[in-house]
C-alpha atoms as a PDB file:
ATOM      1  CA  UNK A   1     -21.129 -18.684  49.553  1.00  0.00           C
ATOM      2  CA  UNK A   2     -22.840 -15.083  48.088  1.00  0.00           C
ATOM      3  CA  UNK A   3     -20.274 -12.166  47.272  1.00  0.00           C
ATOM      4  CA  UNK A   4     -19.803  -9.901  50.103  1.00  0.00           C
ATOM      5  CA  UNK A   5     -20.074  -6.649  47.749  1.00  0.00           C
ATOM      6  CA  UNK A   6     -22.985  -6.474  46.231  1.00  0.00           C
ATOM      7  CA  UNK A   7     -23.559  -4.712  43.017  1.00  0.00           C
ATOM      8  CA  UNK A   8     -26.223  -2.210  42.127  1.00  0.00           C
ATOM      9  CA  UNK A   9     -26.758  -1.701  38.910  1.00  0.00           C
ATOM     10  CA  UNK A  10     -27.157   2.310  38.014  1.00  0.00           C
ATOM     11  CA  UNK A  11     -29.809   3.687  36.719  1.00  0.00           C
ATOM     12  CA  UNK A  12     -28.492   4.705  33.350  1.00  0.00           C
ATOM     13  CA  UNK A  13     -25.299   1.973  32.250  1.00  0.00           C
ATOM     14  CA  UNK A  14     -21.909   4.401  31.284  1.00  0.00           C
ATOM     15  CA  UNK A  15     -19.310   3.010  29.811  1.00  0.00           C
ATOM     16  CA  UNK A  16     -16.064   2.700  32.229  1.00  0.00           C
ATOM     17  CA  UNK A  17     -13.110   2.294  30.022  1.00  0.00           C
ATOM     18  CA  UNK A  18     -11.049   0.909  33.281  1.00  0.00           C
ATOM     19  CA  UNK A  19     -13.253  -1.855  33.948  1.00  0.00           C
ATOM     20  CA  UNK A  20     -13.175  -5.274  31.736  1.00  0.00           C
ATOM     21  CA  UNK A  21     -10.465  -7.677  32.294  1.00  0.00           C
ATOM     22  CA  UNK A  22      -7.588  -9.104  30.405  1.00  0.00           C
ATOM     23  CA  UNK A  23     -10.146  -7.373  27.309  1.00  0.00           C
ATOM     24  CA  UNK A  24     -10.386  -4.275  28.451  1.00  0.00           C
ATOM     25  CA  UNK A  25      -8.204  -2.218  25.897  1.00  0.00           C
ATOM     26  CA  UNK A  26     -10.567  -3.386  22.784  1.00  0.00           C
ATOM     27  CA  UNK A  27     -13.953  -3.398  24.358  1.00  0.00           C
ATOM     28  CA  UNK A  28     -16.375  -0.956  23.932  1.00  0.00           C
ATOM     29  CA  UNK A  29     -19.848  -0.166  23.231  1.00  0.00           C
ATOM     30  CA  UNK A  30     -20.177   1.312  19.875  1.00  0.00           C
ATOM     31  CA  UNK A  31     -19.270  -0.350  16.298  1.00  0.00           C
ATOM     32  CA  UNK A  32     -17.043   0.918  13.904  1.00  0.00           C
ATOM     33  CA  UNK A  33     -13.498   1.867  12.279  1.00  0.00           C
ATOM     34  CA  UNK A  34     -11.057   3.394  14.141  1.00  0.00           C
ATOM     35  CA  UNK A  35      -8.263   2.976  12.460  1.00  0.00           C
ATOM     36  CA  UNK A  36      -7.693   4.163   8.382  1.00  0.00           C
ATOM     37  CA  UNK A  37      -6.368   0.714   6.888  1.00  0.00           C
ATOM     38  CA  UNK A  38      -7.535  -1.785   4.421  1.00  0.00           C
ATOM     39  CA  UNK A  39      -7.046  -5.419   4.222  1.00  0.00           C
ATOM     40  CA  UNK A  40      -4.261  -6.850   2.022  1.00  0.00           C
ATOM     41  CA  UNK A  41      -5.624  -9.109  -0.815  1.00  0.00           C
ATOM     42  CA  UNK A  42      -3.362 -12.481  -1.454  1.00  0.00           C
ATOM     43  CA  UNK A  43      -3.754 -14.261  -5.045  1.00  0.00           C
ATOM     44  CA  UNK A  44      -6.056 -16.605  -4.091  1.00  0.00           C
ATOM     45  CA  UNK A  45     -10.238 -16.184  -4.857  1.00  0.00           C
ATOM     46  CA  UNK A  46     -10.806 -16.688  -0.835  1.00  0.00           C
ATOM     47  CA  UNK A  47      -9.332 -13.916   1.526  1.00  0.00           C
ATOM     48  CA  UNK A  48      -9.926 -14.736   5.095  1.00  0.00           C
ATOM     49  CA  UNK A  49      -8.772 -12.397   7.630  1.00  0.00           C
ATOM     50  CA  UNK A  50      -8.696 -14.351  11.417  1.00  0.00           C
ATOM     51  CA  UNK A  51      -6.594 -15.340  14.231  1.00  0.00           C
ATOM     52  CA  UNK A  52      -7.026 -19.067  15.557  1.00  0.00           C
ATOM     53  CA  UNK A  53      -9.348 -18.976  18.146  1.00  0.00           C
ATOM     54  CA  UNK A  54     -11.945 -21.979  18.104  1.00  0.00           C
ATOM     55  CA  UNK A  55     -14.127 -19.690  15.462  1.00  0.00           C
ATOM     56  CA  UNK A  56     -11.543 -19.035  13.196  1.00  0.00           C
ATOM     57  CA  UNK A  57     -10.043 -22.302  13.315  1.00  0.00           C
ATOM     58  CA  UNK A  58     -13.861 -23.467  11.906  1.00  0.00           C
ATOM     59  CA  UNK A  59     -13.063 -21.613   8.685  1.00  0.00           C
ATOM     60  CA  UNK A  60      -9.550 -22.885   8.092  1.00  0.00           C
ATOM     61  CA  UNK A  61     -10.366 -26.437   8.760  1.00  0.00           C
ATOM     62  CA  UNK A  62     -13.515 -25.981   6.599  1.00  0.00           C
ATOM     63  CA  UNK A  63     -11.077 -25.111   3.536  1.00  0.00           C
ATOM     64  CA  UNK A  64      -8.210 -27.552   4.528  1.00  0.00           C
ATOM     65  CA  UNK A  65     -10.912 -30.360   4.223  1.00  0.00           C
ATOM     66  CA  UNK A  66     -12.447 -28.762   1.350  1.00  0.00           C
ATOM     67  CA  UNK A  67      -8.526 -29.129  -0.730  1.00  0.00           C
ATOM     68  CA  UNK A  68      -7.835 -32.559   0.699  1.00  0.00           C
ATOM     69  CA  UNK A  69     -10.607 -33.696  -1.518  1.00  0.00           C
ATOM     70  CA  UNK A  70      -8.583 -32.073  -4.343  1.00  0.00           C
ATOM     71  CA  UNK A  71     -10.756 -29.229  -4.960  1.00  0.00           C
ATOM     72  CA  UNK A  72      -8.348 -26.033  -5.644  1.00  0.00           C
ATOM     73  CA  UNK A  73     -10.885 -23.452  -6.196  1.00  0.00           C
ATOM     74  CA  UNK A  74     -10.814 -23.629  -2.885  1.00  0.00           C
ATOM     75  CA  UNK A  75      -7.392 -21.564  -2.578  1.00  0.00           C
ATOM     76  CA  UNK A  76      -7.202 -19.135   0.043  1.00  0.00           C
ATOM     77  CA  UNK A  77      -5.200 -16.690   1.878  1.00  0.00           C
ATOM     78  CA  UNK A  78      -5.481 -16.228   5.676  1.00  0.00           C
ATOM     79  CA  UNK A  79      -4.008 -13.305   6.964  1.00  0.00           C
ATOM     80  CA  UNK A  80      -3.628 -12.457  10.719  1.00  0.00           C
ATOM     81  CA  UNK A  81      -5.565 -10.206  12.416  1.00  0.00           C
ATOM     82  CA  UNK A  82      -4.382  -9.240  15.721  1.00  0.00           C
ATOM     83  CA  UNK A  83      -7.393  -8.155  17.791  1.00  0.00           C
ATOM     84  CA  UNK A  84      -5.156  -7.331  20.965  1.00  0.00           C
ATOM     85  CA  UNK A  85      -4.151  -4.576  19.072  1.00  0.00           C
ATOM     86  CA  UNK A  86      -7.609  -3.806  17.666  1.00  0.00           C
ATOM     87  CA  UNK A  87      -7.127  -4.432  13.737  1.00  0.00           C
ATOM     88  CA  UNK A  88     -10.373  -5.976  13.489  1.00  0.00           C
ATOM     89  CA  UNK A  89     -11.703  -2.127  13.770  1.00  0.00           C
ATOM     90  CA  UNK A  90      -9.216  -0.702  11.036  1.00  0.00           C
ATOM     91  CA  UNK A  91     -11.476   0.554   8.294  1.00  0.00           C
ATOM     92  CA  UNK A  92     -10.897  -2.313   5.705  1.00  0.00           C
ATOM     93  CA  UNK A  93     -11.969  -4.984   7.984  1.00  0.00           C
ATOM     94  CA  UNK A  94     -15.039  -2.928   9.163  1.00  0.00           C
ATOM     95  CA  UNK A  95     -16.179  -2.780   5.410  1.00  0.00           C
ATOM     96  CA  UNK A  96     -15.834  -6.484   5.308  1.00  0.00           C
ATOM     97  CA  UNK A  97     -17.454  -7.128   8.579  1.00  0.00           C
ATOM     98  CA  UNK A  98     -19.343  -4.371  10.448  1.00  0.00           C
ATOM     99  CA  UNK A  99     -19.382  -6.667  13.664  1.00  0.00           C
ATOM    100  CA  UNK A 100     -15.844  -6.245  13.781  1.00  0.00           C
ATOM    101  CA  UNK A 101     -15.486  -9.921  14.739  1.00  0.00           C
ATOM    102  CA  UNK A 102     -13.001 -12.550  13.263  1.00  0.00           C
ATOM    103  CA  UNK A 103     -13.068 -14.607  11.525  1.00  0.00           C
ATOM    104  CA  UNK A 104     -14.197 -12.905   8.666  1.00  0.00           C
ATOM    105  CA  UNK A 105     -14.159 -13.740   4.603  1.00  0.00           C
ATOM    106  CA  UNK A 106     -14.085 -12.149   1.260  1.00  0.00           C
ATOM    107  CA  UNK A 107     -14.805 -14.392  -1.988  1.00  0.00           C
ATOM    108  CA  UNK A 108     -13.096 -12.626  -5.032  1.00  0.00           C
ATOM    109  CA  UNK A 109     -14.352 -15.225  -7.469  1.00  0.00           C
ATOM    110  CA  UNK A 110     -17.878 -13.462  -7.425  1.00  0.00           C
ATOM    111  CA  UNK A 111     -18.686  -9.724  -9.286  1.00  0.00           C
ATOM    112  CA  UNK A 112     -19.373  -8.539  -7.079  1.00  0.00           C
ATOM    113  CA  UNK A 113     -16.970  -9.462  -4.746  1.00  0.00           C
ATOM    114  CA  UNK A 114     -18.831 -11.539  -1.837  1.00  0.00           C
ATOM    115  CA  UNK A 115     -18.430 -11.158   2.032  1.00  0.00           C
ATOM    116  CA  UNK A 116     -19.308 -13.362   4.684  1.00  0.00           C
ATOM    117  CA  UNK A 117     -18.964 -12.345   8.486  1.00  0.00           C
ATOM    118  CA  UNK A 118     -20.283 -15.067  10.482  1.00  0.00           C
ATOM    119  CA  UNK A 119     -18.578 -18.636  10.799  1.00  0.00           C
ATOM    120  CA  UNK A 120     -21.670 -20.316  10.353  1.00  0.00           C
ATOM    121  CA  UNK A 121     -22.845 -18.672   7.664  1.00  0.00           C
ATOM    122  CA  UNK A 122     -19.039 -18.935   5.996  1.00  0.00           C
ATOM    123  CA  UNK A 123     -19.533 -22.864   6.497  1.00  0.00           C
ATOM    124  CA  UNK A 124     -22.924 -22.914   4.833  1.00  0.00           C
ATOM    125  CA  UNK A 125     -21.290 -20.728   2.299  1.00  0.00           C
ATOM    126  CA  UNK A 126     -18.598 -22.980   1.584  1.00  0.00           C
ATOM    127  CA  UNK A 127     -20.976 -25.994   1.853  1.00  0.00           C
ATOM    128  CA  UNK A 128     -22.963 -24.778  -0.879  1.00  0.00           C
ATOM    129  CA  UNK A 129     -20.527 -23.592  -3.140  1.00  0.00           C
ATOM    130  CA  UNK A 130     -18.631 -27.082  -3.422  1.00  0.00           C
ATOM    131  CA  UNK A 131     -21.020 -29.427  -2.435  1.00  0.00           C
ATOM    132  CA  UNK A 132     -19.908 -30.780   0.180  1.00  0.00           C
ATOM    133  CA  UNK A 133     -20.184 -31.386   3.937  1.00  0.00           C
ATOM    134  CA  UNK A 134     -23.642 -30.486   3.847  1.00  0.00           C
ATOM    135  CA  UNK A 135     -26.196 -32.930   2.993  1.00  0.00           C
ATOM    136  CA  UNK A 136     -28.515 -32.653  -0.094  1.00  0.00           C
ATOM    137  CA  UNK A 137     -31.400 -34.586   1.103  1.00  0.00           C
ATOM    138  CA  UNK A 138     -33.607 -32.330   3.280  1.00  0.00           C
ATOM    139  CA  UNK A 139     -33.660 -34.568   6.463  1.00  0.00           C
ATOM    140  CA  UNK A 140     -30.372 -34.785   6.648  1.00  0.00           C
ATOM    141  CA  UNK A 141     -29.688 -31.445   5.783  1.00  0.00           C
ATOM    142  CA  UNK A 142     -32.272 -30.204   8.223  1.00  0.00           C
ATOM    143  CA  UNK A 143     -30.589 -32.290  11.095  1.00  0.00           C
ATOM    144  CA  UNK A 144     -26.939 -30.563  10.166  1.00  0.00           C
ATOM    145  CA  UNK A 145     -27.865 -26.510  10.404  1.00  0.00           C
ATOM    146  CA  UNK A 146     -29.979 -27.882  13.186  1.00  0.00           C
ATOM    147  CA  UNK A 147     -26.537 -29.013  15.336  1.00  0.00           C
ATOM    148  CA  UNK A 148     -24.984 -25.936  13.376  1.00  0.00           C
ATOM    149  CA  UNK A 149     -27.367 -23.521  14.801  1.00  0.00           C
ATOM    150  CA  UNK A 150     -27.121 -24.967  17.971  1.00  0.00           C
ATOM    151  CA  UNK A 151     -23.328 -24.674  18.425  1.00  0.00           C
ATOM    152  CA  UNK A 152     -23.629 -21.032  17.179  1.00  0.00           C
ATOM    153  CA  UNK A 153     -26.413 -20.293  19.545  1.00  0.00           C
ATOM    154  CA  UNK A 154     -25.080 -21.862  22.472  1.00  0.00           C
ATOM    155  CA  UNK A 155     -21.608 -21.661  22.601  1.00  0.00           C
ATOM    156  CA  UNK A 156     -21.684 -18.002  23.838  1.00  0.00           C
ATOM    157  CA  UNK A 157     -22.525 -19.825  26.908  1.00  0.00           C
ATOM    158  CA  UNK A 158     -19.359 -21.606  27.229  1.00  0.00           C
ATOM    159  CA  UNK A 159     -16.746 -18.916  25.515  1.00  0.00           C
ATOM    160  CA  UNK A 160     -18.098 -15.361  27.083  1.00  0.00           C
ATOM    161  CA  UNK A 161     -19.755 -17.043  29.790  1.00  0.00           C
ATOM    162  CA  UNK A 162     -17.780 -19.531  31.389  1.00  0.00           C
ATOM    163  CA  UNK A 163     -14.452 -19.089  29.280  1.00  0.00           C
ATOM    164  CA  UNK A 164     -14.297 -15.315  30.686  1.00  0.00           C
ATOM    165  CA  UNK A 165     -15.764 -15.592  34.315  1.00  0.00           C
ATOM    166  CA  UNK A 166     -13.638 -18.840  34.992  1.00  0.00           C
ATOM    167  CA  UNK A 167     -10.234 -17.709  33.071  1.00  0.00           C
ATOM    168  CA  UNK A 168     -10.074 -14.068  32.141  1.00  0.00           C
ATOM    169  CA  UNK A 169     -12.540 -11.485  34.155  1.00  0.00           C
ATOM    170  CA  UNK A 170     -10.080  -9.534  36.812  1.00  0.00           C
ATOM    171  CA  UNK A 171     -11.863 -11.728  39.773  1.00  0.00           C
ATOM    172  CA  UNK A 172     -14.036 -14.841  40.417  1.00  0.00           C
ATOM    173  CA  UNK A 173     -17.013 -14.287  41.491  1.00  0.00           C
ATOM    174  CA  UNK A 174     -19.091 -17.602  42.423  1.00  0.00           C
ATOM    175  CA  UNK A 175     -22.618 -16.738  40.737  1.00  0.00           C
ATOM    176  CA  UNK A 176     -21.357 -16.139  36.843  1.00  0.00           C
ATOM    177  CA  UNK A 177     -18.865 -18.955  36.783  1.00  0.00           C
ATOM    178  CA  UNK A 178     -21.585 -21.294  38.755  1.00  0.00           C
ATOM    179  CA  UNK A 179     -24.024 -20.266  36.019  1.00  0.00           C
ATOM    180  CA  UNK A 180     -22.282 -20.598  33.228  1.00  0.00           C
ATOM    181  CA  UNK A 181     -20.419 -24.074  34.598  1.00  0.00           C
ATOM    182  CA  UNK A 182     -23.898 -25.801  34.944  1.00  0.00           C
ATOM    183  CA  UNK A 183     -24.778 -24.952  31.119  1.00  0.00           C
ATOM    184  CA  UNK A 184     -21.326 -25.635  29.412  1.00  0.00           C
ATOM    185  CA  UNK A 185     -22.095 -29.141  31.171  1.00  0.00           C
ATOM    186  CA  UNK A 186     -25.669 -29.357  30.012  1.00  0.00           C
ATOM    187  CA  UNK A 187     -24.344 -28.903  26.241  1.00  0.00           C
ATOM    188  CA  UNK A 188     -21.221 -31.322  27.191  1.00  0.00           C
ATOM    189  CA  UNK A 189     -24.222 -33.498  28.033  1.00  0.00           C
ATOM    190  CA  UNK A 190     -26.495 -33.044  25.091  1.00  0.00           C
ATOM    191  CA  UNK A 191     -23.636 -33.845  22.570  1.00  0.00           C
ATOM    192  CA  UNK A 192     -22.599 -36.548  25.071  1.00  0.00           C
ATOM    193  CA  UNK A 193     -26.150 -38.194  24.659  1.00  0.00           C
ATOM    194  CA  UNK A 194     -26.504 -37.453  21.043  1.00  0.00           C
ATOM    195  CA  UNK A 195     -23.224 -39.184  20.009  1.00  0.00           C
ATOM    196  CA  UNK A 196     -23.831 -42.437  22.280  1.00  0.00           C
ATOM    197  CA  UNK A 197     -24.806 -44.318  18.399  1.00  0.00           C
ATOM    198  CA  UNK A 198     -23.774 -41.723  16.296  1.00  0.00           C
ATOM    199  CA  UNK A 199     -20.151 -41.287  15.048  1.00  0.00           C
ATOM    200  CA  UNK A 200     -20.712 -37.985  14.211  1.00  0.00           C
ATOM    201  CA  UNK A 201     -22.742 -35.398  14.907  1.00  0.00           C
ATOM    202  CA  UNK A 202     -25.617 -36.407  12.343  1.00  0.00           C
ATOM    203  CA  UNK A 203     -24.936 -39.465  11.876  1.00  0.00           C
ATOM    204  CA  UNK A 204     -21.859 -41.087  10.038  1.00  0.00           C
ATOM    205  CA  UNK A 205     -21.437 -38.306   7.625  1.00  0.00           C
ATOM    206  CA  UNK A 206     -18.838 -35.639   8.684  1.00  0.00           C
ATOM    207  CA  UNK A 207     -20.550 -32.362   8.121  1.00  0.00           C
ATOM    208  CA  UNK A 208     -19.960 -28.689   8.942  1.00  0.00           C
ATOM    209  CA  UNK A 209     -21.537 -29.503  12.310  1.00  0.00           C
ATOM    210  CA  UNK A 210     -18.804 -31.331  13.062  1.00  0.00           C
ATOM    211  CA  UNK A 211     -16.690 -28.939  11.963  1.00  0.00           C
ATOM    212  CA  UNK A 212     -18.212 -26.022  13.862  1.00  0.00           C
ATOM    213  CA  UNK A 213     -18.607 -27.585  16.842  1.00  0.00           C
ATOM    214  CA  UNK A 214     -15.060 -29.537  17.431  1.00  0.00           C
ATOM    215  CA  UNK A 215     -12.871 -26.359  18.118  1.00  0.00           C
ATOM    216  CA  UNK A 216     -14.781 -25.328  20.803  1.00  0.00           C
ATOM    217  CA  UNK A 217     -16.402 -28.724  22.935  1.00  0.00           C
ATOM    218  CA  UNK A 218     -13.333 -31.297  20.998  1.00  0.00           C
ATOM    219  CA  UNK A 219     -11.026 -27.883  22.220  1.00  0.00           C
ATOM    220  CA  UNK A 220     -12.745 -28.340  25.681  1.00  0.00           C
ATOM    221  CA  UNK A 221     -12.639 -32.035  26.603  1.00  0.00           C
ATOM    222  CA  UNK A 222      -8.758 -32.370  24.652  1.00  0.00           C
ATOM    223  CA  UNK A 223      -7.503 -29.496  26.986  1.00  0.00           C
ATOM    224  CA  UNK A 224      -7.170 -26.509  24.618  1.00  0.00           C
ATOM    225  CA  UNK A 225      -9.360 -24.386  25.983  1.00  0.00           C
ATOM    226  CA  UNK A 226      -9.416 -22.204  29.553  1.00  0.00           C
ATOM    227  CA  UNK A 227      -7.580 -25.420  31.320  1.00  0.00           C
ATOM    228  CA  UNK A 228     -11.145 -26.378  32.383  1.00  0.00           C
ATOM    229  CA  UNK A 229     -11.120 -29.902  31.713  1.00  0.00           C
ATOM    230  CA  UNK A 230     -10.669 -30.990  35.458  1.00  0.00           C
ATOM    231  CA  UNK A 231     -13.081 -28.106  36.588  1.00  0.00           C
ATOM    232  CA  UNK A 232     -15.622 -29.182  34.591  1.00  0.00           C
ATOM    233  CA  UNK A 233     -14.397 -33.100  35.109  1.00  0.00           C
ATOM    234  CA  UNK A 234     -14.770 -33.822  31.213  1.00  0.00           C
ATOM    235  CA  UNK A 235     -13.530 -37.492  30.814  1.00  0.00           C
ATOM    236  CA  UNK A 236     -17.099 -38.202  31.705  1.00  0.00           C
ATOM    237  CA  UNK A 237     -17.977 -37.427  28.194  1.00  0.00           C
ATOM    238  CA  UNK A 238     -16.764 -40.527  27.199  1.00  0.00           C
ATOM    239  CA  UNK A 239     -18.617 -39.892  23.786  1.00  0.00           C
ATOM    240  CA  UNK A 240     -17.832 -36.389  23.032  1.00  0.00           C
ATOM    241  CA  UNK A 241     -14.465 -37.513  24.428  1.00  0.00           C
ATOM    242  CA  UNK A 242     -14.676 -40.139  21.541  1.00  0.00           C
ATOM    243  CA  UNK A 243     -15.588 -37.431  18.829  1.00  0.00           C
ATOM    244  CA  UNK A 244     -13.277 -35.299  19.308  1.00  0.00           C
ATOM    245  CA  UNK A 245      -9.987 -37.506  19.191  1.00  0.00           C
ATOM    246  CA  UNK A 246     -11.322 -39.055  15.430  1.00  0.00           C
ATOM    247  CA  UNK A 247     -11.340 -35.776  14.655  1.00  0.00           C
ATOM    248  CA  UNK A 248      -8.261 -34.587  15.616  1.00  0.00           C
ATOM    249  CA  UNK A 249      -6.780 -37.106  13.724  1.00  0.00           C
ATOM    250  CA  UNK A 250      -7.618 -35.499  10.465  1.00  0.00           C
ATOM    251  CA  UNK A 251      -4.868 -34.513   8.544  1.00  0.00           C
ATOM    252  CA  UNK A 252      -6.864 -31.212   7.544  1.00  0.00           C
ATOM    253  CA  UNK A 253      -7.985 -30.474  10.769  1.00  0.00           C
ATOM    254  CA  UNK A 254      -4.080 -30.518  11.702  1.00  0.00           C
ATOM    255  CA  UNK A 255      -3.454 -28.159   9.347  1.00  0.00           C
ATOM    256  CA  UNK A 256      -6.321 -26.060   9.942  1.00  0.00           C
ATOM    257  CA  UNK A 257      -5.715 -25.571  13.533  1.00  0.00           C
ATOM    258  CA  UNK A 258      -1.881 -24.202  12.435  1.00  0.00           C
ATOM    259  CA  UNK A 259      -3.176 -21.294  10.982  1.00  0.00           C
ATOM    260  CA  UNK A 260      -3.387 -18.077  12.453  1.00  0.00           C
ATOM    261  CA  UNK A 261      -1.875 -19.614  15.584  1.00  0.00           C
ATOM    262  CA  UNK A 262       0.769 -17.783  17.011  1.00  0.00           C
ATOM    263  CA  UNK A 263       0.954 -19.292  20.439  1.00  0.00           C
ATOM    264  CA  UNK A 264       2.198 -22.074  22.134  1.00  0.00           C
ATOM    265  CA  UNK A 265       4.117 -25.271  20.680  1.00  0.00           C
ATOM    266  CA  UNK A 266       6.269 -23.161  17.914  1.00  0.00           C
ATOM    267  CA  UNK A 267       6.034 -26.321  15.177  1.00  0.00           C
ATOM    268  CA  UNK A 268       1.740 -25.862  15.771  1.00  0.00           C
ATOM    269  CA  UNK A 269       1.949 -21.814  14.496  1.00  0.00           C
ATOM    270  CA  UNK A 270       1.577 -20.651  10.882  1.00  0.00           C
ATOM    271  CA  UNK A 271       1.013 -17.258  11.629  1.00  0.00           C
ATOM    272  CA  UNK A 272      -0.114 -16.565   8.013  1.00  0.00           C
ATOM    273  CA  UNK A 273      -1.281 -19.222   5.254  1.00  0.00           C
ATOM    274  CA  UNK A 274      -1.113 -18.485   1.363  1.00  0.00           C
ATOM    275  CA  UNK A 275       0.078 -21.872  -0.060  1.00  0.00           C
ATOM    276  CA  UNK A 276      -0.035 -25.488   0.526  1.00  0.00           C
ATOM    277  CA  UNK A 277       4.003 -25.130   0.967  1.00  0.00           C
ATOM    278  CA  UNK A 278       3.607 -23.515   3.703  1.00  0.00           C
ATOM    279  CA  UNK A 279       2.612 -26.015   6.256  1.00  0.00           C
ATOM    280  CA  UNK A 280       6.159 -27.518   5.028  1.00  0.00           C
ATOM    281  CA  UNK A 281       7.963 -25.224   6.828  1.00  0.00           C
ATOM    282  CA  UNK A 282       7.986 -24.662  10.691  1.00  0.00           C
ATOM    283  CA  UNK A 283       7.191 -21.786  12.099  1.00  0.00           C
END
């Protein structure tokens, strides 16, 4: 059925500060501080400043895995940045990250200091610096920021497309969530197929493309994200479906997905995360 009202777009686009959903407070079109504050700095050479949504929960996973292998360099502080009430545009975070997007990370072991301000960059980052979860041969390599770059390139599809016509934009309207339901199922599908002799994404290493892409289609077929699972009738993924639940059983995935989280099951929050100690104590 087509919407009754239909919209004509103006001539010239002006921002209306009333319209935008369950976002409309920190929306807008320009970039930039608007608030004078910089970022606390923890002990640790890695600052990351992020709230647990399936990007940031990339990041914190990424180093969680990183010091199960017993690699402590890989220390870091993650501090909570509540974008409801717009601190990802106080001035410090703007320095660190003109997108004004979480998550976002400052390395302190490097003169000068280093920042990073897109996930997938932060995992190649990471993946360089250590050496790990990121092939050395070429091939292989090639075949990992291949699935990387696809997750980053096509999840926009499935979080601001789908995620906000199905679950947060102030009314449904059939052609956006119609749209963006028939792509989040073609990815669901190309993961689906991809997996069907692979254990992981490349193959049977565990890489940052597995990494990347488990908080958001893993979050999507487990049930963590937008309550879409029947909509988009997901246990017929039986692959990704597969995927996802190995994963989850990681003990530093656990972990990682506690941090910055401060919503839902109270003994799944760690609302800030500047030592191993603690994840011993509940939130």
């Amino acid at each position: 059925m087509s919407q009754s009202n239909k919209y004509v777009p103006p001539k010239i686009w002006k921002w209306d500060k009333s319209f935008g959903g369950k976002f409309a407070s920190i929306n807008r079109p320009i970039s930039g501080a608007i608030n004078d504050k910089e970022l606390p700095v923890g002990e640790h050479p890695f600052q990351l400043y992020s709230v647990a949504t399936p990007n940031g929960i990339k990041i914190t996973v990424m180093f969680e895995e990183l010091l199960e292998l017993g690699i402590s360099e890989a220390e870091y502080d993650a501090w909570l940045i509540n974008i409801n009430n717009g601190e990802q545009f106080d001035s410090g975070f703007v320095k660190a990250n003109p997108n004004s997007k979480i998550p976002t990370l400052v390395d302190h072991s490097t003169k000068p200091q280093t920042r990073i301000f897109e996930s997938g960059a932060m995992l190649v980052y990471l993946g360089e610096k250590f050496g790990k979860f990121l092939p050395k041969s070429a091939s292989e390599k090639a075949e990992c920021l291949s699935w990387l770059f696809w997750q980053m390139s096509s999840t926009p599809y499935l979080g601001g497309g789908l995620g906000h016509f199905y679950a947060y934009a102030p009314e449904k309207l059939e052609y956006p969530i119609n749209r963006y339901a028939m792509e989040t199922k073609r990815q669901l599908d190309v993961l689906d197929k991809n997996l069907e002799n692979r254990q992981f994404l490349i193959g049977d290493e565990y890489t940052i493309a597995d990494i990347a892409a488990h908080p958001w289609y893993g979050g999507l077929v487990v049930g963590a994200l937008y309550q879409a699972q029947e909509f988009l009738n997901v246990k017929s993924y039986k692959n990704v479906a597969r995927w996802a639940k190995e994963i989850q059983k990681r003990p530093a995935v656990k972990r990682g997905q506690r941090v910055n989280k401060v919503w839902g099951d109270p003994k799944k929050q760690l609302r800030e995360r500047h030592s191993s100690k603690d994840f011993e104590t509940d939130s």
